[in-house]
Protein backbone atom coordinates (compact mmCIF):
# COMPACT_ATOMS: atom_id res chain seq x y z
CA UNK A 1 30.49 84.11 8.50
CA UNK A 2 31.88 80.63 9.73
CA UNK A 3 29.53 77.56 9.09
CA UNK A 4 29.92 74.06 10.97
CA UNK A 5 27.82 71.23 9.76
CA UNK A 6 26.19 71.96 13.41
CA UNK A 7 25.62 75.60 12.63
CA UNK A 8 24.32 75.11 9.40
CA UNK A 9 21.03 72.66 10.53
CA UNK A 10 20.56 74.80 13.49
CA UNK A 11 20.35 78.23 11.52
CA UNK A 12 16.83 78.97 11.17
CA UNK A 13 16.89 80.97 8.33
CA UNK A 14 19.02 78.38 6.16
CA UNK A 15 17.02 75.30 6.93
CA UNK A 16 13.84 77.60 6.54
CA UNK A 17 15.18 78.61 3.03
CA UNK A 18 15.66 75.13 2.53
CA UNK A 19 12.30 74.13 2.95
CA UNK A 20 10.82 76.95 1.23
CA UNK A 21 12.49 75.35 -2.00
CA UNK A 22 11.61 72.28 -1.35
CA UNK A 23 7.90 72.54 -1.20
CA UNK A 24 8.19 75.93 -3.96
CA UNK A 25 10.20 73.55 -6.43
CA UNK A 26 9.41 69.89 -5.79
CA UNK A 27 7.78 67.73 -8.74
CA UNK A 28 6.53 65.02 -6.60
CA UNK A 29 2.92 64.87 -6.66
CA UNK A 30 1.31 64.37 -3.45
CA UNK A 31 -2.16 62.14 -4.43
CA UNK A 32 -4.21 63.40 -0.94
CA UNK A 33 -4.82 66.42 -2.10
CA UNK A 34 -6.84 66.10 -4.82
CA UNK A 35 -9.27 65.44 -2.80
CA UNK A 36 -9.23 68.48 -0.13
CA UNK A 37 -6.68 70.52 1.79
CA UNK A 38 -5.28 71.48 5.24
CA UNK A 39 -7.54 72.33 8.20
CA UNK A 40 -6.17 72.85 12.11
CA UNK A 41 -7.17 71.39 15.17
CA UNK A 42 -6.98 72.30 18.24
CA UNK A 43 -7.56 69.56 20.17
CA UNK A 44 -6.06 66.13 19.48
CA UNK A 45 -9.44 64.25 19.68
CA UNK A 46 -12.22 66.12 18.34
CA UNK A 47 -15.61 65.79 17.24
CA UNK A 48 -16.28 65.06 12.91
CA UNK A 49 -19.85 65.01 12.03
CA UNK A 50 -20.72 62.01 9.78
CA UNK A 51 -22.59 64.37 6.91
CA UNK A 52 -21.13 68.73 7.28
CA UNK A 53 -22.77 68.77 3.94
CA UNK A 54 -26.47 67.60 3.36
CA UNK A 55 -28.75 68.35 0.87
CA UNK A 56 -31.04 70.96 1.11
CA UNK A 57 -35.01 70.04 1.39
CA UNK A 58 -37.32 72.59 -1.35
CA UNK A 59 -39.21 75.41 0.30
CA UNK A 60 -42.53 75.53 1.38
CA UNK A 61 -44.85 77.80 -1.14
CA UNK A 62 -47.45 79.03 1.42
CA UNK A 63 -50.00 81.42 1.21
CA UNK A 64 -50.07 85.55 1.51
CA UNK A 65 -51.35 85.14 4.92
CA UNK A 66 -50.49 81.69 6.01
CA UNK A 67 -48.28 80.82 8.96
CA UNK A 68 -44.98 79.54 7.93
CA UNK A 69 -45.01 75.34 8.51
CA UNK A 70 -42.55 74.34 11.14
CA UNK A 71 -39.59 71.94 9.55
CA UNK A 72 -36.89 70.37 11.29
CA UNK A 73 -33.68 70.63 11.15
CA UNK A 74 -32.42 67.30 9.54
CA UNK A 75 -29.74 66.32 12.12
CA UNK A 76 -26.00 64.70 11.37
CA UNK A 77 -24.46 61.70 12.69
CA UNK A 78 -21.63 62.48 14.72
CA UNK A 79 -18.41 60.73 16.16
CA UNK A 80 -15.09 61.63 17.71
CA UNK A 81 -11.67 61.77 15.46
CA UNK A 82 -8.25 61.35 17.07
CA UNK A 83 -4.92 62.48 15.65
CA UNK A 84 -2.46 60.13 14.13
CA UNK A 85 0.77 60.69 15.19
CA UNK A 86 3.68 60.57 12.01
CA UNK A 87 7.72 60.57 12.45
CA UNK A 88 10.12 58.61 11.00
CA UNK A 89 14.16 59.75 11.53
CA UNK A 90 17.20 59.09 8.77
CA UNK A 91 20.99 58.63 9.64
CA UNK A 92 22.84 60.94 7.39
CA UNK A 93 25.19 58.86 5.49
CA UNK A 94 29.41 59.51 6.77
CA UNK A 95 30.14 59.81 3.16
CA UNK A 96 27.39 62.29 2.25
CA UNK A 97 28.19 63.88 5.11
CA UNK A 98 31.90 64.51 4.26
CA UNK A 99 30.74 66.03 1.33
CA UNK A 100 28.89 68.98 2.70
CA UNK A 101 31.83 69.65 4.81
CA UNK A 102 34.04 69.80 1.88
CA UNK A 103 31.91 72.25 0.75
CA UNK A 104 31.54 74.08 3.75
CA UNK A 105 35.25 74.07 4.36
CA UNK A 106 35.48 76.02 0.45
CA UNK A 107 32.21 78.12 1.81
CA UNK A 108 34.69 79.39 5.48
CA UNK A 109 37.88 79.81 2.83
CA UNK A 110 36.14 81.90 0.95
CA UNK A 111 35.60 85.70 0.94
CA UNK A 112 31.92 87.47 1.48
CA UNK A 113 31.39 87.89 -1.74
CA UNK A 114 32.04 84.24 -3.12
CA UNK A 115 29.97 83.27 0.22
CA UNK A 116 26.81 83.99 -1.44
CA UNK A 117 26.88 81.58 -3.89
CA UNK A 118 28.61 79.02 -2.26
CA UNK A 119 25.55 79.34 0.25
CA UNK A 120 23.11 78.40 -2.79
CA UNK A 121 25.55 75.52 -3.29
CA UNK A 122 25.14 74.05 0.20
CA UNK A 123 21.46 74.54 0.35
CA UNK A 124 21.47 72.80 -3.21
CA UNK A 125 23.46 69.47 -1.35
CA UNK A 126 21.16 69.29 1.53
CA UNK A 127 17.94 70.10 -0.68
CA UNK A 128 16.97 66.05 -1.12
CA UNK A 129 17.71 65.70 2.33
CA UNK A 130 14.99 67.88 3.58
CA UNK A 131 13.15 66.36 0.84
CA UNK A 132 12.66 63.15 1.74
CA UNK A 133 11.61 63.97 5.08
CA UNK A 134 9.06 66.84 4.11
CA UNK A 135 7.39 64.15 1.64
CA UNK A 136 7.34 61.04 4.45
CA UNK A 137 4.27 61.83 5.92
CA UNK A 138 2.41 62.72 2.70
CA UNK A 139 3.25 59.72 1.50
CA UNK A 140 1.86 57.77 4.16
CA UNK A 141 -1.46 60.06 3.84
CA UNK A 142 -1.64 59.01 0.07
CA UNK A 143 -2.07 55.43 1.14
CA UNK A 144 -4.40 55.98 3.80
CA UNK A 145 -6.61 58.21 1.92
CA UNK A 146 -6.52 56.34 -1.15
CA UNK A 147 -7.23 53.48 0.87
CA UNK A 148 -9.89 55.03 2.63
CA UNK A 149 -11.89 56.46 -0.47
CA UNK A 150 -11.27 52.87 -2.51
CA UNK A 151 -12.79 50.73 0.67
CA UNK A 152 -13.55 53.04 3.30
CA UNK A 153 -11.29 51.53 5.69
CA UNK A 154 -7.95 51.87 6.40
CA UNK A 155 -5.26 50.10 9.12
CA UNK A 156 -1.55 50.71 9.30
CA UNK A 157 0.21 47.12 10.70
CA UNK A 158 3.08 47.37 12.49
CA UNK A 159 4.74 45.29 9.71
CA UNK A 160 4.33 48.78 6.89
CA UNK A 161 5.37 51.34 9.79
CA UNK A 162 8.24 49.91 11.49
CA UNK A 163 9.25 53.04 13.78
CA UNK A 164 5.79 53.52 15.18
CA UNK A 165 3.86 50.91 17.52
CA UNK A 166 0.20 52.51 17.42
CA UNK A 167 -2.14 51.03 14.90
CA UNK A 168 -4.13 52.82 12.62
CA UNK A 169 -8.20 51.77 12.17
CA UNK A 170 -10.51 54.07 10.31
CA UNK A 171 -13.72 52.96 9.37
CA UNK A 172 -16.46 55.23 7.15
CA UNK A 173 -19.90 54.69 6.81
CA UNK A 174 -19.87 54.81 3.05
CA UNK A 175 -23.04 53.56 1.42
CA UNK A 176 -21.96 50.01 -0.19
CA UNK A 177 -22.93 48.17 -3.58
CA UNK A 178 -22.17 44.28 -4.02
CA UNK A 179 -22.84 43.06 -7.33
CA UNK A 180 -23.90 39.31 -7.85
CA UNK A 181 -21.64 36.88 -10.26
CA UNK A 182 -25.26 37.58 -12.27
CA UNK A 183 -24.69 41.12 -12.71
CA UNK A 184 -21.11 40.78 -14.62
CA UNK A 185 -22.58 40.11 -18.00
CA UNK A 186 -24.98 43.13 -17.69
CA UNK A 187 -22.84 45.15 -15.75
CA UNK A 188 -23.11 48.53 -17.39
CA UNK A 189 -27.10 47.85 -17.30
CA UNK A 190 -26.05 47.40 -13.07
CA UNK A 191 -24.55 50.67 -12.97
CA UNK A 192 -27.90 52.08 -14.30
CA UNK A 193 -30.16 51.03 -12.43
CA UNK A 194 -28.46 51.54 -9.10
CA UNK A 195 -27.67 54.95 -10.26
CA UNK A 196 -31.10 55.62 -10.82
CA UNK A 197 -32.07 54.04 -7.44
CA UNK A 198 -29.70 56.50 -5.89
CA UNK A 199 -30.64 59.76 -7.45
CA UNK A 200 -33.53 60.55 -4.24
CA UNK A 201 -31.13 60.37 -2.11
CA UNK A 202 -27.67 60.89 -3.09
CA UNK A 203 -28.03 63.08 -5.87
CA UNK A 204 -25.88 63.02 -9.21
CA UNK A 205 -22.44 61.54 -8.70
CA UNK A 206 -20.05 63.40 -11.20
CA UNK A 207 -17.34 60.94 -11.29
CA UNK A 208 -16.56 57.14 -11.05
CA UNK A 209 -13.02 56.33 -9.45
CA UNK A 210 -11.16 53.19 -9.58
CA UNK A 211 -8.05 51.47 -10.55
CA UNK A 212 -6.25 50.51 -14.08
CA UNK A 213 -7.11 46.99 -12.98
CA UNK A 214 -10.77 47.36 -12.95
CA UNK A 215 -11.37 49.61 -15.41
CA UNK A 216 -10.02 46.60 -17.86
CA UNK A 217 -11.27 43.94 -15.98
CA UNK A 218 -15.28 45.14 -15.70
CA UNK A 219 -15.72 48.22 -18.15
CA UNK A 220 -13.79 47.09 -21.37
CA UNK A 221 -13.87 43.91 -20.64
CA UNK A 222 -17.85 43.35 -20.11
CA UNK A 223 -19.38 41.79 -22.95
CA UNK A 224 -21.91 44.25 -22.54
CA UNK A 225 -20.36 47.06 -23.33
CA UNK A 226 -18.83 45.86 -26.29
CA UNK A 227 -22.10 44.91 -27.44
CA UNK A 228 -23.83 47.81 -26.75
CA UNK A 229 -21.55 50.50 -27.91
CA UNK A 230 -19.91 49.33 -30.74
CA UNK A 231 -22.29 51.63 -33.35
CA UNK A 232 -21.32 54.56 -31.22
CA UNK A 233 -17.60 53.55 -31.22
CA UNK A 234 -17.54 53.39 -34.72
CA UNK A 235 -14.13 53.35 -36.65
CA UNK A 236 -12.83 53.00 -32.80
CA UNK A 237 -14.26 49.69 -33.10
CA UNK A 238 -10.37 47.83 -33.60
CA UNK A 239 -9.59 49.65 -29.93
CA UNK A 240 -12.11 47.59 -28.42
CA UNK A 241 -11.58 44.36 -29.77
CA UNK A 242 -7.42 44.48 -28.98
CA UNK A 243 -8.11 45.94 -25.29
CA UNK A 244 -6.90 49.37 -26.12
CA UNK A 245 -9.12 51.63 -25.67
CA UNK A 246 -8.69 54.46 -23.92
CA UNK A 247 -10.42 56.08 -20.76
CA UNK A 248 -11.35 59.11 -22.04
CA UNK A 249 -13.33 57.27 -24.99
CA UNK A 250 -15.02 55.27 -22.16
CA UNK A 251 -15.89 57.78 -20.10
CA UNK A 252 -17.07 60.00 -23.35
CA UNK A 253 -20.22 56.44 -24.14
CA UNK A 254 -20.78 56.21 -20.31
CA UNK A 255 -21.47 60.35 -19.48
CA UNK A 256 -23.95 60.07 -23.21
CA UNK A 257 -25.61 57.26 -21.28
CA UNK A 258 -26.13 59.19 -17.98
CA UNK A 259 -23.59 58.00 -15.93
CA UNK A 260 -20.76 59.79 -14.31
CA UNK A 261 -17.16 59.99 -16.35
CA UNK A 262 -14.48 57.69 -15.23
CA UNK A 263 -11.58 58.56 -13.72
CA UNK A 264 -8.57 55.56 -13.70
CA UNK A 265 -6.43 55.88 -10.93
CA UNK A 266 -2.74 53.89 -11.64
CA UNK A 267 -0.69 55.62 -8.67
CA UNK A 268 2.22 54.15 -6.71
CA UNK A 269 3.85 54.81 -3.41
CA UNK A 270 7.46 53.24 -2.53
CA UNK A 271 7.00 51.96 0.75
CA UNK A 272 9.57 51.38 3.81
CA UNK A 273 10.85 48.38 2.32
CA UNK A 274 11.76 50.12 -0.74
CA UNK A 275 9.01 48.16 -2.54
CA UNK A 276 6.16 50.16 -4.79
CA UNK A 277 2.54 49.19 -3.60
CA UNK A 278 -0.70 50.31 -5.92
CA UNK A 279 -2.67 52.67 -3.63
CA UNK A 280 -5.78 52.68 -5.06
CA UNK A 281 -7.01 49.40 -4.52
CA UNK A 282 -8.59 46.63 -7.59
CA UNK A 283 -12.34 45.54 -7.33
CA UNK A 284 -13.72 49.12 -6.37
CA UNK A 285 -15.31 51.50 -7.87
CA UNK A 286 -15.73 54.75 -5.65
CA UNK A 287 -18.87 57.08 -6.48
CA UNK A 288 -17.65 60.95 -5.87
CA UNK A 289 -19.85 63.86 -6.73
CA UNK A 290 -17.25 66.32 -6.57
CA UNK A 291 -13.12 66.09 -5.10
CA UNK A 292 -13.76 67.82 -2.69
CA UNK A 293 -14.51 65.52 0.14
CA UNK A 294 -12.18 65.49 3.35
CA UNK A 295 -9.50 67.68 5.07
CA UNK A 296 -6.50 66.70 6.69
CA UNK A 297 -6.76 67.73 10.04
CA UNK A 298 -3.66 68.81 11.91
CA UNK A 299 -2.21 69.65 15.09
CA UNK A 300 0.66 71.04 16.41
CA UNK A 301 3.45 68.52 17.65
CA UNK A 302 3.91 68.78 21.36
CA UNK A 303 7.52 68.64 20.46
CA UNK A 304 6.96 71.96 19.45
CA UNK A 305 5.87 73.15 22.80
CA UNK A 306 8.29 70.96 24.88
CA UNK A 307 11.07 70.63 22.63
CA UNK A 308 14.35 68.35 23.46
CA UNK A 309 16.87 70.52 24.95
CA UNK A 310 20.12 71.24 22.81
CA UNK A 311 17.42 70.92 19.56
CA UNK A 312 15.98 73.22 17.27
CA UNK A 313 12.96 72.88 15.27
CA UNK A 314 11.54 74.28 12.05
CA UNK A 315 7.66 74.39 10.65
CA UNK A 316 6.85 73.05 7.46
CA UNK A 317 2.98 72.72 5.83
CA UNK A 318 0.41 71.08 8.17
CA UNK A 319 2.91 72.26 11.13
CA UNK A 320 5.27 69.48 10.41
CA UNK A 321 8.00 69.51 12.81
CA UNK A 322 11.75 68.97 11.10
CA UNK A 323 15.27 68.62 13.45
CA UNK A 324 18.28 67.52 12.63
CA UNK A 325 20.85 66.12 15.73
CA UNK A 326 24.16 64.45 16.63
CA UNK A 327 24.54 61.81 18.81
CA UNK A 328 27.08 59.19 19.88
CA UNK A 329 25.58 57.43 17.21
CA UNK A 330 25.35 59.24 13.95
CA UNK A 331 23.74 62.51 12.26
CA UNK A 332 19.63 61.89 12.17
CA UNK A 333 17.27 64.48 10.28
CA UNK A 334 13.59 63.30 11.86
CA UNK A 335 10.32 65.05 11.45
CA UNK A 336 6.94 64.63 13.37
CA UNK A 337 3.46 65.30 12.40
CA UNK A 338 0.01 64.65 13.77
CA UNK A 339 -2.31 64.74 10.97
CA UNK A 340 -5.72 62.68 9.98
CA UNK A 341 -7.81 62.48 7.03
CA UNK A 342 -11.57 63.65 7.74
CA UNK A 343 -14.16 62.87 5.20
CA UNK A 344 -16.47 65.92 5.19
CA UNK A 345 -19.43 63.83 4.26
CA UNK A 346 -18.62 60.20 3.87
CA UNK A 347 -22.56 58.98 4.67
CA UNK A 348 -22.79 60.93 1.20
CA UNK A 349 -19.96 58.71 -0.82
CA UNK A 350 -20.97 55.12 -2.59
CA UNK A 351 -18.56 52.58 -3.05
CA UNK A 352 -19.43 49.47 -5.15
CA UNK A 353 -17.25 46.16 -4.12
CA UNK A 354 -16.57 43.64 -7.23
CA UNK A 355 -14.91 41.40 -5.34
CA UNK A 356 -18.40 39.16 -4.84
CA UNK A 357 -18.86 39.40 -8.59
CA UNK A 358 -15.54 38.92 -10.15
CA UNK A 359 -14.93 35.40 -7.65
């Protein structure tokens, strides 16, 4: 067997190896999916209802002999969902590139035996190649989703995706809270309340998301709650007064009170300028009442079905196209990927905005 650096990306069975260690062996943790999974498309723009999941009214008790009452069907908002289209491509680097050929120069010298091996050592070199491109568009769906369930919007400016010229607007029709500059002192007594205003309607939330930021900021740091947990923190007390106490302690008073358990969020994304940005965003606290609550849609490239001549394509997760190609130019390795986050019940998510009371 004789392998070119040509050969070897254009072998379907190496780069498919490849990519089956990447996403078998990778340590990155991709955010999104906490929250849901997967889910095809057919059609690029398709129709999302605004609620999949409603609750379900009581029964009617009737009689032995009475005719069953009539109900109705409760209906569900509705609205259309379009794709998002994803790609990004990276010039292999000259020097990285002389490299593998080095190796694949030992890999033709050798004999079939030794070839073995040497194969695991090539798919080793090229392993954070493949990498970085299977992880692109995840990353870009952990800021949009986290985005998403911290404000219920989400854009993508040209200036944070340079290769692609199509914006990105989603808007959800989350149910919204805006504390008064009143409510900060008392803000645990807030949470309460509106809680208990919700139950008829939005059930029991089982969780309370939102950033490092806030959780200092407007749990520990409300006068409130030091106030009005300090007999139950007991010889935690010192933890309270110095800052330093810890989520799970929080959560712990707040679920013996009735309210859901907190859940601090402190994750980071490098993005295309190299920079890390917080995803999940300050001043928000996000209402769930369970992780499961979208899918990424996903549909397959039309590169796929009209591919470039003289290229070859493999399939990753979420049918994720990868290539890799020469030109006069350079060595690129791109991928593309038409995926978007739907919210299987978003009329069903409340979202509480600080920003009013913390001004």
């Amino acid at each position: 067997m004789n392998l070119t650096i040509q050969t070897l990306f254009s072998d379907p069975m190496i780069v498919n190896a490849v990519i089956d260690r990447v996403l078998q062996t990778r340590q990155d943790r991709i955010y999104w999916q906490q929250y849901g999974s997967f889910l095809e498309t057919k059609t690029r723009v398709f129709k999302t209802y605004l609620g999949t999941v409603t609750g379900v009214r009581a029964g009617s008790i009737i009689g032995k002999n009475d005719q069953k009452p009539i109900r109705e069907r409760r209906s569900l908002g509705s609205g259309y969902t379009e794709i998002a289209y994803l790609g990004d491509r990276y010039q292999m680097d000259i020097e990285r590139l002389s490299q593998l050929q080095d190796i694949l120069d030992k890999f033709n010298a050798a004999n079939t035996a030794d070839q073995r091996t040497i194969l695991n050592e090539i798919i080793d070199f090229i392993y954070d190649d493949y990498r970085q491109v299977l992880l692109a568009p995840h990353k870009r769906m952990d800021i949009v989703v986290a985005e998403l369930l911290m404000t219920g919007k989400a854009e993508v400016h040209l200036a944070d995706n340079k290769e692609n010229i199509d914006l990105l607007d989603i808007e959800l029709p989350f149910h919204y809270l805006t504390p008064e500059a009143s409510d900060k002192s008392k803000f645990v007594t807030y949470l309460q309340q509106e809680l208990e205003k919700l139950k008829a309607k939005y059930g029991v939330f089982q969780k309370m998301v939102m950033s490092r930021g806030t959780f200092v900021k407007n749990i520990i740091g409300s006068s409130e709650f030091g106030d009005k947990f300090k007999m139950q923190l007991s010889s935690n007390e010192m933890y309270l007064s110095t800052g330093l106490i810890t989520s799970s302690l929080a959560s712990s008073i707040f679920t013996g009170i009735g309210l859901p358990a907190i859940e601090i969020k402190e994750d980071y994304v490098e993005d295309q300028n190299g920079d890390n940005v917080q995803i999940y965003a300050d001043n928000r606290i996000t209402l769930l009442q369970s992780d499961n609550v979208m899918r990424m849609r996903h549909h397959k490239p039309y590169v796929m079905t009209d591919p470039v001549p003289g290229r070859n394509y493999s399939q990753s997760e979420g049918q994720m196209s990868i290539c890799n190609y020469r030109d006069e130019e350079g060595r690129y390795m791109e991928y593309t990927a038409e995926w978007i986050p739907e919210f299987i019940a978003p009329n069903k998510i409340v979202n509480i905005d600080l920003s009013t009371m913390n001004a």
